[in-house]
Protein backbone atom coordinates (compact mmCIF):
# COMPACT_ATOMS: atom_id res chain seq x y z
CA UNK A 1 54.89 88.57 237.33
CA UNK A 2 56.74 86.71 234.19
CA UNK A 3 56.16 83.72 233.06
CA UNK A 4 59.39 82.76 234.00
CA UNK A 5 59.18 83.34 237.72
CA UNK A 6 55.92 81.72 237.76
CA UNK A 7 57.59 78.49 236.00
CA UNK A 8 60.39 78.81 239.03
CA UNK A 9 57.98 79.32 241.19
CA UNK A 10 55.79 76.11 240.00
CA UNK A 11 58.97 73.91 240.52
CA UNK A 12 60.19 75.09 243.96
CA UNK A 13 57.53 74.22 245.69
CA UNK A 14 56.24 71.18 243.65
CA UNK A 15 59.44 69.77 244.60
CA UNK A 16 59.56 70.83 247.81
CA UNK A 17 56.21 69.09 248.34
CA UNK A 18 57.23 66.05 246.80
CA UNK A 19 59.88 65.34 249.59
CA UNK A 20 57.08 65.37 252.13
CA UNK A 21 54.51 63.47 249.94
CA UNK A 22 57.14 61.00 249.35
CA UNK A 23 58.16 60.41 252.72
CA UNK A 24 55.08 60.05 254.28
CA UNK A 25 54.84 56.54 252.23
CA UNK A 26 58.47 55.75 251.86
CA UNK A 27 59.00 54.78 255.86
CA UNK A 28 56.85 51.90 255.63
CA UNK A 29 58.73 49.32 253.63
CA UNK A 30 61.72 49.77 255.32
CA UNK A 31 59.95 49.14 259.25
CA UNK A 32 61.45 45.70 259.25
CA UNK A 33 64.98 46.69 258.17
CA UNK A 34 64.41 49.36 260.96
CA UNK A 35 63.22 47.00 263.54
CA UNK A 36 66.54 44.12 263.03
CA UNK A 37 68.57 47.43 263.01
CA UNK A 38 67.82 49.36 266.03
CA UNK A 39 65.58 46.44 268.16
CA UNK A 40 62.25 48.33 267.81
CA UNK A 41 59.49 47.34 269.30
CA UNK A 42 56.01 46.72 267.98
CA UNK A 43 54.74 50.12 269.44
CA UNK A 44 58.01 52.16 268.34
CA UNK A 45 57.51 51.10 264.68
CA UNK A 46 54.21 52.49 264.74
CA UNK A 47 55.39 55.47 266.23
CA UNK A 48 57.87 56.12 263.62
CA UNK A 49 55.02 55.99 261.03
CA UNK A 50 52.44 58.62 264.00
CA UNK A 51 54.59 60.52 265.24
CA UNK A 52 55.41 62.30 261.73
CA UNK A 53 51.48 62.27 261.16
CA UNK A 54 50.89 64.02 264.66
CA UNK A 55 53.15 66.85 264.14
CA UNK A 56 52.46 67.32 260.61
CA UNK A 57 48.01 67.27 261.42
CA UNK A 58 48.35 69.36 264.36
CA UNK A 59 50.43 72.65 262.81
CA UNK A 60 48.91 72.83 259.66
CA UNK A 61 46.89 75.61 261.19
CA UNK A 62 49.88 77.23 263.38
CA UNK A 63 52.20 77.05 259.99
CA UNK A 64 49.73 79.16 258.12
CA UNK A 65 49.14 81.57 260.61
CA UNK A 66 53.06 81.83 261.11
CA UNK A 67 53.53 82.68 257.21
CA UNK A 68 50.66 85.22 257.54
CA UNK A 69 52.52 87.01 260.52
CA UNK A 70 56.43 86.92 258.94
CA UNK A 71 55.95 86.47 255.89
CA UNK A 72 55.18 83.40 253.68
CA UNK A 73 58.57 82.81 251.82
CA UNK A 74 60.54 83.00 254.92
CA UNK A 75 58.52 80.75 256.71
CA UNK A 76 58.31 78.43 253.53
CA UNK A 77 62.00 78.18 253.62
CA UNK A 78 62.77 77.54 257.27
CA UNK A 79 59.79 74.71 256.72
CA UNK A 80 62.59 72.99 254.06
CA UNK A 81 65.32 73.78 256.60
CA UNK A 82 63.69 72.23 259.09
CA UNK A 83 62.69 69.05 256.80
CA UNK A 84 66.18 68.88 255.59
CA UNK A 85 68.05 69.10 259.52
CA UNK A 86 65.58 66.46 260.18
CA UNK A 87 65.99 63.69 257.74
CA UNK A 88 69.52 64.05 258.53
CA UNK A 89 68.82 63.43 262.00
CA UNK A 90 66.67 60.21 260.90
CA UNK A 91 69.18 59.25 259.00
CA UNK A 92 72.03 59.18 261.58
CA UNK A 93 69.73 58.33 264.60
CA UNK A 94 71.31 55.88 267.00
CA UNK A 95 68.32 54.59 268.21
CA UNK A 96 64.33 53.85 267.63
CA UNK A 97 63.73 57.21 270.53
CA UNK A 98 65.88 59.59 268.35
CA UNK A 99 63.99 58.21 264.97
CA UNK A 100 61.10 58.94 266.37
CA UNK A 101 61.90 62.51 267.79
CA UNK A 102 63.25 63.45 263.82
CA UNK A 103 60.34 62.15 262.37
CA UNK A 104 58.30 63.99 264.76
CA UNK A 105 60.29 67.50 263.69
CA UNK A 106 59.75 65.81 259.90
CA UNK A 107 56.17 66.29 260.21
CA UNK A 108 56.70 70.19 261.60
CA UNK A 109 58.60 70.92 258.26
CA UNK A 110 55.99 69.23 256.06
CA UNK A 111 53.06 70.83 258.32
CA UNK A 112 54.91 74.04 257.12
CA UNK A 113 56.01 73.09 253.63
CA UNK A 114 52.50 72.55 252.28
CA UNK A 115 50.19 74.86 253.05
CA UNK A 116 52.39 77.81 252.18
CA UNK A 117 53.44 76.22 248.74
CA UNK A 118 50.20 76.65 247.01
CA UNK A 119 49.65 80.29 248.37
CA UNK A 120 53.09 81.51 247.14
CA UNK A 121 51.90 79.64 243.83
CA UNK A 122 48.83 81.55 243.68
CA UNK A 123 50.77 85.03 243.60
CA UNK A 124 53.00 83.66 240.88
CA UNK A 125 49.87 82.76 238.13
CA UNK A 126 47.06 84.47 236.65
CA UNK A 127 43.54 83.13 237.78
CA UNK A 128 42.55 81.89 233.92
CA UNK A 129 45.98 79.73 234.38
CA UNK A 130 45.83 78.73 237.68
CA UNK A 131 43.78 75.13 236.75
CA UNK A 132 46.76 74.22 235.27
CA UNK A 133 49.21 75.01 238.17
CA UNK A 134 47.00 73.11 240.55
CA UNK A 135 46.98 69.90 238.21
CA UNK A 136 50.55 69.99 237.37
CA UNK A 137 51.16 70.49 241.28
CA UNK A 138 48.84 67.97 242.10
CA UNK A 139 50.07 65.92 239.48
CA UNK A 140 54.15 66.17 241.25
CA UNK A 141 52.28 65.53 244.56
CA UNK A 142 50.99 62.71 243.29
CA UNK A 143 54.25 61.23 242.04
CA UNK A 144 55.59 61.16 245.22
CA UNK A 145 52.47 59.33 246.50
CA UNK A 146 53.15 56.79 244.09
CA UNK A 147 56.91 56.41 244.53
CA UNK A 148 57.01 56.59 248.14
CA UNK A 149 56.54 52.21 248.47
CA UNK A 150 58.38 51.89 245.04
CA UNK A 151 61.48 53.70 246.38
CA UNK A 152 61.13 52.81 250.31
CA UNK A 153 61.88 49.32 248.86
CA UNK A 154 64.32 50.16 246.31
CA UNK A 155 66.83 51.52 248.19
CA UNK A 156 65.88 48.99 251.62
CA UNK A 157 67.13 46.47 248.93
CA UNK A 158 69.65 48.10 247.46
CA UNK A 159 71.21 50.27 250.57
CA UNK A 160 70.02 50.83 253.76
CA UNK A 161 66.76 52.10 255.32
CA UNK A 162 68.88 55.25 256.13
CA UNK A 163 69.54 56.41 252.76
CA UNK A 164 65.65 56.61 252.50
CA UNK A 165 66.11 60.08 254.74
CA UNK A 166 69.50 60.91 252.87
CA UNK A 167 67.41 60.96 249.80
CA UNK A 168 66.13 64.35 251.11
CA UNK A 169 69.19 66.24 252.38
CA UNK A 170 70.91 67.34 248.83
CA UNK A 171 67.36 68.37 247.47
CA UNK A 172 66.91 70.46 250.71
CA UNK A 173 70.30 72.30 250.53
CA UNK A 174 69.53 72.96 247.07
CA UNK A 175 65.84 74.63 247.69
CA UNK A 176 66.34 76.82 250.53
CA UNK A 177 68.36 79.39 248.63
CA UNK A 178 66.62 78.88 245.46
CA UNK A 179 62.96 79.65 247.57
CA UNK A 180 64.57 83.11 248.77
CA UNK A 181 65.83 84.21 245.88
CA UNK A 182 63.30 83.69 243.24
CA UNK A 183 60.04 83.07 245.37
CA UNK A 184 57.90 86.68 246.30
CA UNK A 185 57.79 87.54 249.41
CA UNK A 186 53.66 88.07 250.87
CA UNK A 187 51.94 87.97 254.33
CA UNK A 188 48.34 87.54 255.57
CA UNK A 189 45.90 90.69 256.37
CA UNK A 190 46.72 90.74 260.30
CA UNK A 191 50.07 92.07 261.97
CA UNK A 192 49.50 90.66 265.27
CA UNK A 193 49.67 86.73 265.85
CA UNK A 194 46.52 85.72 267.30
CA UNK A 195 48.27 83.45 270.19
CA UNK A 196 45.38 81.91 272.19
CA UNK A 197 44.16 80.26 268.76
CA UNK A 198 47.74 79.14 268.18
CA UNK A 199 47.28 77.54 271.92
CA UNK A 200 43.91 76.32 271.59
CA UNK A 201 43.73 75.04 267.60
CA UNK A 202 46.98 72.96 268.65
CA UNK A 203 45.59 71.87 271.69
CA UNK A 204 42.51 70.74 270.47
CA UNK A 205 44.42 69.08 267.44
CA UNK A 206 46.78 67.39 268.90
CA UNK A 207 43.94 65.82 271.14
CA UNK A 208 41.67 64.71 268.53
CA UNK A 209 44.32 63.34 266.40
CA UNK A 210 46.58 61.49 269.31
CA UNK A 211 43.47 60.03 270.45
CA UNK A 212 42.58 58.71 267.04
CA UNK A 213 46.16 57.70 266.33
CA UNK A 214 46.34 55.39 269.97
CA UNK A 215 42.84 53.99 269.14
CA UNK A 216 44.65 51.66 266.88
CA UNK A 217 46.62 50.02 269.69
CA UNK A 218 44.38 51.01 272.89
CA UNK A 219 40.49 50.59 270.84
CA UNK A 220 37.83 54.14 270.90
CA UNK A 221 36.66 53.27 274.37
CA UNK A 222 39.84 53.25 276.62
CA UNK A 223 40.31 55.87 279.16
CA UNK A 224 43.01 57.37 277.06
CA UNK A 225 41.65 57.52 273.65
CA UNK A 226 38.43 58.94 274.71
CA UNK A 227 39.75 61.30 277.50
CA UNK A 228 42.23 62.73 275.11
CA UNK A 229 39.62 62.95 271.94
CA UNK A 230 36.83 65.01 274.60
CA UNK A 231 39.41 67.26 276.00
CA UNK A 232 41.08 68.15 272.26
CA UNK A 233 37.43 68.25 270.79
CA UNK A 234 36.29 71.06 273.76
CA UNK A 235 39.85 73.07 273.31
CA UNK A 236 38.25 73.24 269.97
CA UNK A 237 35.02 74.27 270.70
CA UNK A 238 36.63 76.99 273.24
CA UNK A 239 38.79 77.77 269.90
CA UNK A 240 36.00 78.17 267.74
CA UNK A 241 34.29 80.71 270.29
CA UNK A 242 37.69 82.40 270.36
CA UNK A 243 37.70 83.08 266.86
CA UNK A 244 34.15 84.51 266.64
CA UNK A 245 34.89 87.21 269.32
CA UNK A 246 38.90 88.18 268.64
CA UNK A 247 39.41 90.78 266.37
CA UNK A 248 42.14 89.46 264.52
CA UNK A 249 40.97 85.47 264.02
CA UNK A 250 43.63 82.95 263.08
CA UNK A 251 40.44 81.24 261.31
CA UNK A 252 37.78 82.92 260.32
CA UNK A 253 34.65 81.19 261.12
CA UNK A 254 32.54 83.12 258.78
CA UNK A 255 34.51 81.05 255.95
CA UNK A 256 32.43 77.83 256.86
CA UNK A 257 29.34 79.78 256.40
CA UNK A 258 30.16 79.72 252.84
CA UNK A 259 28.91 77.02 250.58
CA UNK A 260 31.48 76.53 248.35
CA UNK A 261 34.30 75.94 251.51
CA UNK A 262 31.99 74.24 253.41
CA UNK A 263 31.18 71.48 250.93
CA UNK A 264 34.46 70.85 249.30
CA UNK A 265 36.28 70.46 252.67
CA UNK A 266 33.41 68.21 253.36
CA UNK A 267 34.30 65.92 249.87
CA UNK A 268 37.85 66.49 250.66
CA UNK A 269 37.50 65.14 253.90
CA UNK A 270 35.08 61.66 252.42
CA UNK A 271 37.96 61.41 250.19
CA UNK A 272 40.73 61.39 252.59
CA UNK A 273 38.82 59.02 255.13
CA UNK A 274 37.46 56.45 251.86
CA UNK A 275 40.34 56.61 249.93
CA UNK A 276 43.93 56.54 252.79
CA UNK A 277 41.40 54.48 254.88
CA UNK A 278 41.74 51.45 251.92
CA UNK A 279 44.70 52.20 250.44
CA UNK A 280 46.38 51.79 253.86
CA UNK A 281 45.39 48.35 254.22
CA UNK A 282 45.22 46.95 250.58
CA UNK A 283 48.91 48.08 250.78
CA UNK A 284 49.56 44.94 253.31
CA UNK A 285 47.40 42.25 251.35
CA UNK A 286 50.33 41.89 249.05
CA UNK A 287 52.55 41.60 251.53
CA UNK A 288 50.43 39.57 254.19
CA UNK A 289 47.54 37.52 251.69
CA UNK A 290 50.12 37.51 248.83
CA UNK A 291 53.44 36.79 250.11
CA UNK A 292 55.30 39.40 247.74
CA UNK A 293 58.18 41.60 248.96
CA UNK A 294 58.00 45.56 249.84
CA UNK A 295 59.31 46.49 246.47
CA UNK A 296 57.07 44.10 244.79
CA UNK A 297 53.67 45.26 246.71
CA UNK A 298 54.70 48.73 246.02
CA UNK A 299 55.04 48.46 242.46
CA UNK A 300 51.45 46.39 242.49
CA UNK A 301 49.72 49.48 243.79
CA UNK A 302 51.19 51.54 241.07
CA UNK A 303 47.99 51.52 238.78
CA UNK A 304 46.32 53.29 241.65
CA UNK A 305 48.46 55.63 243.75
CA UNK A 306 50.22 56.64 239.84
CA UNK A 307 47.01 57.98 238.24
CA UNK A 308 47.39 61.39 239.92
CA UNK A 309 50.30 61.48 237.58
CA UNK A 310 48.54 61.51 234.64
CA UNK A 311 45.03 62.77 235.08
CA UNK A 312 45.69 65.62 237.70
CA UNK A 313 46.92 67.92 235.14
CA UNK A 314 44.08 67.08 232.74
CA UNK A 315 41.32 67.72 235.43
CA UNK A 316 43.34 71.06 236.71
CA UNK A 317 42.82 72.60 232.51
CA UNK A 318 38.71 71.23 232.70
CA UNK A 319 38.10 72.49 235.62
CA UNK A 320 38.87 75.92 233.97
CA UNK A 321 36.52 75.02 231.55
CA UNK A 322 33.42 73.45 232.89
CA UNK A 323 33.70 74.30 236.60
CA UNK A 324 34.59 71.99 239.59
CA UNK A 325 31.43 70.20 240.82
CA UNK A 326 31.10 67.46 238.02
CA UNK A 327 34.60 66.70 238.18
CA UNK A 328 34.44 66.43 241.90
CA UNK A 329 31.19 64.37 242.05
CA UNK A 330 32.51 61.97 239.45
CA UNK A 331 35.84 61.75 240.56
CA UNK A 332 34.10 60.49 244.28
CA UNK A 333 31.65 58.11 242.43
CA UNK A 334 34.53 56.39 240.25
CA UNK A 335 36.03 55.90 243.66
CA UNK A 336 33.55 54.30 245.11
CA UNK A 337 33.18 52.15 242.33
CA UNK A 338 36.76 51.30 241.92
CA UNK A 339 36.63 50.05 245.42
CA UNK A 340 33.35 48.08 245.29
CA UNK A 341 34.98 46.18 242.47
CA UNK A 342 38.53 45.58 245.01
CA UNK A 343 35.62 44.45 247.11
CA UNK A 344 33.75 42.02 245.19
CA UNK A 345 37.05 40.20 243.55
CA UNK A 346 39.23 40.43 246.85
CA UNK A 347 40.48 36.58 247.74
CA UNK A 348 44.10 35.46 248.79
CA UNK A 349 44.63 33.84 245.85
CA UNK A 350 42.84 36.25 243.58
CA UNK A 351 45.00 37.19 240.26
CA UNK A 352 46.55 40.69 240.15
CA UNK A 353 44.86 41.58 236.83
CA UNK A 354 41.45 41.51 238.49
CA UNK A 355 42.61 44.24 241.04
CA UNK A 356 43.67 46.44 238.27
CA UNK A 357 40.56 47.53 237.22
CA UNK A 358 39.77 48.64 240.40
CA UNK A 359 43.38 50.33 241.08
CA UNK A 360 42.56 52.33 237.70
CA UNK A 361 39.28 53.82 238.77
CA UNK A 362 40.20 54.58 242.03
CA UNK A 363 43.52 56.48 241.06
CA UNK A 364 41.93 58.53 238.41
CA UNK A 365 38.66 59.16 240.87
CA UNK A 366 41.32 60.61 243.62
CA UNK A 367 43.18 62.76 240.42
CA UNK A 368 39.77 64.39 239.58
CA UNK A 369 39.28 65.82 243.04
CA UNK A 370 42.52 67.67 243.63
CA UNK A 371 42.85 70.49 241.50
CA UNK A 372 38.94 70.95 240.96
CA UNK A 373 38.31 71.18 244.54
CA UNK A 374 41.24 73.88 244.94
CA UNK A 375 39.70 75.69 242.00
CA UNK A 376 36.21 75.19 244.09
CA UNK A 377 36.85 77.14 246.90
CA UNK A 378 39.34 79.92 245.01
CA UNK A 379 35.96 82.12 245.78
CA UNK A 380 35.43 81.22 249.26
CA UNK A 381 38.32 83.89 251.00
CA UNK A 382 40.19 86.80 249.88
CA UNK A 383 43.37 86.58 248.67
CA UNK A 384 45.05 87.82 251.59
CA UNK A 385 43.05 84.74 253.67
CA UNK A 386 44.64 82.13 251.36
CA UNK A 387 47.20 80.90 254.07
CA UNK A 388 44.57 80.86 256.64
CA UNK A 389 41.74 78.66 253.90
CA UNK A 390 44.58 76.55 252.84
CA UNK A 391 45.89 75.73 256.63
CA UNK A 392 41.96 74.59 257.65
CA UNK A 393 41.44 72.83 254.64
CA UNK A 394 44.90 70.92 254.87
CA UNK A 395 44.06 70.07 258.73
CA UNK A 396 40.38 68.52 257.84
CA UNK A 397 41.55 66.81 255.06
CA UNK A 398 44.59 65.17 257.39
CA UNK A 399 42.02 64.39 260.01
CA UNK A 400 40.01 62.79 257.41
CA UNK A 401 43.08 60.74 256.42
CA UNK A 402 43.79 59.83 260.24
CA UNK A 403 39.95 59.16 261.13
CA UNK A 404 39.80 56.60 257.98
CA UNK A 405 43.13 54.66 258.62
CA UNK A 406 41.81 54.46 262.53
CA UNK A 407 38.40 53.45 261.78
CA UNK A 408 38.92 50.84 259.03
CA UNK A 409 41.44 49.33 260.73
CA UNK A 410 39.03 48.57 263.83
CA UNK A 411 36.75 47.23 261.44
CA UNK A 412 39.48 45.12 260.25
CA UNK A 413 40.40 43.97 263.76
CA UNK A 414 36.92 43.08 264.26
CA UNK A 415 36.46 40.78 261.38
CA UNK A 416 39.88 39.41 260.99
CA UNK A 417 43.47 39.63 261.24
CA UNK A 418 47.36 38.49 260.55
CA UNK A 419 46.49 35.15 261.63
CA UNK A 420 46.39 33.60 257.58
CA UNK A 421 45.75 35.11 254.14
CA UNK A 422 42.42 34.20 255.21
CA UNK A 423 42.09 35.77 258.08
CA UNK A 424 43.34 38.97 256.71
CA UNK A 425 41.10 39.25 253.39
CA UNK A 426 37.99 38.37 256.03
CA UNK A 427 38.94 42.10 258.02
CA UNK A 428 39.56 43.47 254.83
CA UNK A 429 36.65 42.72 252.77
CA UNK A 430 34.00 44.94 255.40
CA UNK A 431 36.85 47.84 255.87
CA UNK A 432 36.81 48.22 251.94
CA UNK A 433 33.12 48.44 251.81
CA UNK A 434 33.27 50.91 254.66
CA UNK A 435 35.99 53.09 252.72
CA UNK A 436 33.17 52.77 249.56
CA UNK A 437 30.17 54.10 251.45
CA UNK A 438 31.85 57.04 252.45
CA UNK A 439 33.40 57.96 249.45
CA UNK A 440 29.92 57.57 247.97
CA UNK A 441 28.54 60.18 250.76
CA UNK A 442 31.42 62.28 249.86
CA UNK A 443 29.98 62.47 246.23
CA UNK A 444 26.77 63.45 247.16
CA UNK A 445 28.16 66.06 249.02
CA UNK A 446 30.22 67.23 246.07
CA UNK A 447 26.72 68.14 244.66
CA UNK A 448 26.19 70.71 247.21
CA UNK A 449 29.60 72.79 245.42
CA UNK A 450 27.98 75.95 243.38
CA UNK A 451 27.89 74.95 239.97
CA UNK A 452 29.67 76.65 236.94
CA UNK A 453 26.80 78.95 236.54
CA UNK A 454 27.33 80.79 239.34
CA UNK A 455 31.70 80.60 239.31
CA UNK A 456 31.38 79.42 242.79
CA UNK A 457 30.89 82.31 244.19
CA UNK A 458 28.78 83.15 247.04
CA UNK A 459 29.00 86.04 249.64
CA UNK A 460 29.65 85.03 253.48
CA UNK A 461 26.29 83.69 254.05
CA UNK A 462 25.87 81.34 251.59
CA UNK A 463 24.26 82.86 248.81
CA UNK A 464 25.01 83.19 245.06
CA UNK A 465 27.14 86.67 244.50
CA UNK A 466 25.73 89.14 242.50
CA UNK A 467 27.02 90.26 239.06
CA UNK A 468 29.89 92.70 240.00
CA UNK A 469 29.96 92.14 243.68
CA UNK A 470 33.14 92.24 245.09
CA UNK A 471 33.13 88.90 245.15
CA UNK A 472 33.94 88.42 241.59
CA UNK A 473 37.16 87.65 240.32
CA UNK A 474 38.44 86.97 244.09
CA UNK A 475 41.49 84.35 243.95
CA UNK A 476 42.72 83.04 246.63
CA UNK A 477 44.29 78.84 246.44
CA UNK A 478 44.09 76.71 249.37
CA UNK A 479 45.83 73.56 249.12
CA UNK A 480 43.96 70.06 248.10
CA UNK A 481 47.02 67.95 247.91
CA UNK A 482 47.14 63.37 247.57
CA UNK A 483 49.24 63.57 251.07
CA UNK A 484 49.15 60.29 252.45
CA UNK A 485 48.70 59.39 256.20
């Protein structure tokens, strides 16, 4: 493959990512806009925010599976199709039901978008320059992380909250036909579609994650939140026994048996949990504690959700070079620190250049992970599994993400509230020093990766590869992306 595809390749689906990194974030500053538009209620505002995180959790795992069966660049660009029809349906929606139907079929085309764009990148690059792919990718990811507030209340200000979803529709229209002409064609190592996984993964799924997502309003011990969480989590025991017996799985259990997959979607999952958990909440104290405008608290956060930016790239090229378990480890501990400090200094009248600090460290900790823990488990599958490693490690990571928000924000409830500035900085302070302790757990666990030594390599069981095993020189890419909840 040129170097010339492979640069074409990089861009269409860094881009195409970007859209659905971006509007994951950018919805939120313009709920009030949305609200004195189309009369929303309470609930329906928070269901224009869950119902795109719903969709997009629960078909991770289907998305893969369909790119496997008809072919990954096809599927790739129907996801963008589908984004694109559906941000024009946001846009134009009459009312707070139809907004929340598009954003709904928003989160299908981002559930398909992302984890097919990093397995078409890993047929367009050579292993010994793959690092760099993954950090630049990471890096693009990672700007729309950071612009999603900063343009949300740009163009509320400016426009309208619709042009937020017109944003999307002329990038869409452009990327469809460039993704089938220049973007290779591959599928996964099965013909047939396993269909009772399909059924029982999105089952279970969209259990789990609608009961997390309704503990916010209905707390973990009402009749629906923990009838819906026990009947998704036994579809997915009754999916996992599935898998172990069908001859073609949709996910391979024997991948958690090895190490190097096992541990990294266990830090990716800390991460997501520690780090969307806090950043979900700090994103209101500028706005609640602080009195400052969307735009305003957006660009605030900047020195944090901007890092990616910057250091992804640079942690893709080391982890080439020195492997991926010190970059992970650290990039978990500066975390934790960065949000002991927001801990410590948090006050409603507390200077912005005191939170900085804090933003910094926590930004570049969340940059360090990304590409290094892609380039962690390249060992862990073939590379005809990479759709079906990248789907589970996108779906544990989102659960992670949807787990933290939910369970910080109960500990927030608990301690405090909207009442004052006051009020608000008392629920925050314990729900930061929640989101610390498990990113510190997560870097613990980042020590379990292989190290360098052994290339992360290990055969199905566990154990270190032998010199000219098979295993060697395996590379597949599953994607570890800064998607927001």
């Amino acid at each position: 493959m040129t170097r010339k595809h492979s640069t074409w390749t990089l861009a269409i689906v860094s881009v195409a990512l970007f859209m659905v990194t971006l509007d994951n974030l950018v919805v939120t500053n313009a709920l009030v806009s949305i609200r004195e538009d189309l009369g929303a209620s309470l609930e329906q505002l928070e269901w224009t925010v869950n119902a795109y995180t719903l969709s997009y959790a629960v078909f991770l795992l289907t998305a893969a599976a369909l790119g496997d069966r008809f072919g990954r660049r096809r599927v790739f660009a129907v996801g963008i199709a589908l984004f694109t029809l559906s941000s024009a349906a946001a846009a134009l929606a009459p009312s707070t039901g139809a907004l929340i139907a598009a954003r709904a079929m928003q989160g299908l085309g981002g559930a398909v978008i992302t984890p097919l764009s990093l397995t078409l990148l890993s047929d367009a690059f050579a292993a010994e320059k793959r690092g760099l792919a993954l950090g630049i990718w990471s890096g693009v990811s990672g700007l729309g992380v950071a612009l999603g507030p900063v343009v949300g209340g740009a163009v509320v200000d400016g426009f309208s909250w619709h042009w937020i979803f017109w944003l999307n529709v002329p990038v869409g229209i452009a990327l469809v036909p460039a993704a089938r002409a220049i973007l290779a064609e591959s599928r996964g190592p099965h013909a047939n579609l396993d269909l009772p996984g399909v059924v029982l993964a999105s089952g279970g799924l969209l259990g789990v994650v609608y009961g997390i997502v309704r503990s916010q309003a209905l707390g973990w011990t009402s009749t629906t939140v923990a009838g819906s969480i026990a009947v998704g989590a036994l579809l997915l025991i009754a999916f996992a026994v599935h898998e172990t017996r069908t001859k073609n799985p949709m996910l391979p259990m024997r991948f958690f048996r090895n190490r190097a997959f096992a541990a990294t979607n266990g830090v990716s999952l800390a991460m997501y949990f520690g780090s969307f958990g806090s950043i979900f909440l700090l994103a209101q104290f500028f706005q609640v504690a602080q009195g400052y405008s969307p735009l305003e608290a957006g660009i605030r956060t900047l020195p944090w959700t901007a890092m990616p930016i910057f250091v992804a790239p640079v942690a893709g090229i080391l982890s080439d070079r020195i492997g991926s378990r010190p970059l992970m480890a650290a990039g978990l501990a500066l975390q934790a620190a960065g949000l002991t400090w927001i801990a410590t200094v948090l006050g409603p009248t507390t200077a912005y250049a005191l939170f900085v600090p804090g933003f910094v460290l926590t930004g570049s900790g969340m940059a360090m992970v990304f590409a290094p823990a892609a380039n962690a488990i390249l060992a862990s599958v073939r590379p005809d599994q990479a759709g079906q490693a990248s789907g589970a490690t996108n779906t544990i990571r989102e659960i992670g993400g949807v787990l933290g928000v939910a369970v910080l924000a109960t500990v927030f409830t608990s301690n405090g509230g909207f009442i004052s500035p006051q009020t608000y900085v008392d629920g925050l302070v314990p729900a930061v020093w929640v989101g610390a302790a498990v990113l510190a757990v997560g870097a613990l666990v980042a020590l379990l990766v292989p190290g360098r030594q052994l290339d992360g390599l290990e055969d199905d069981h566990g154990d270190p590869a032998p010199v000219g095993s098979p295993l060697v020189g395996r590379v597949p890419v599953v994607v570890v992306d800064c998607l927001a909840p």
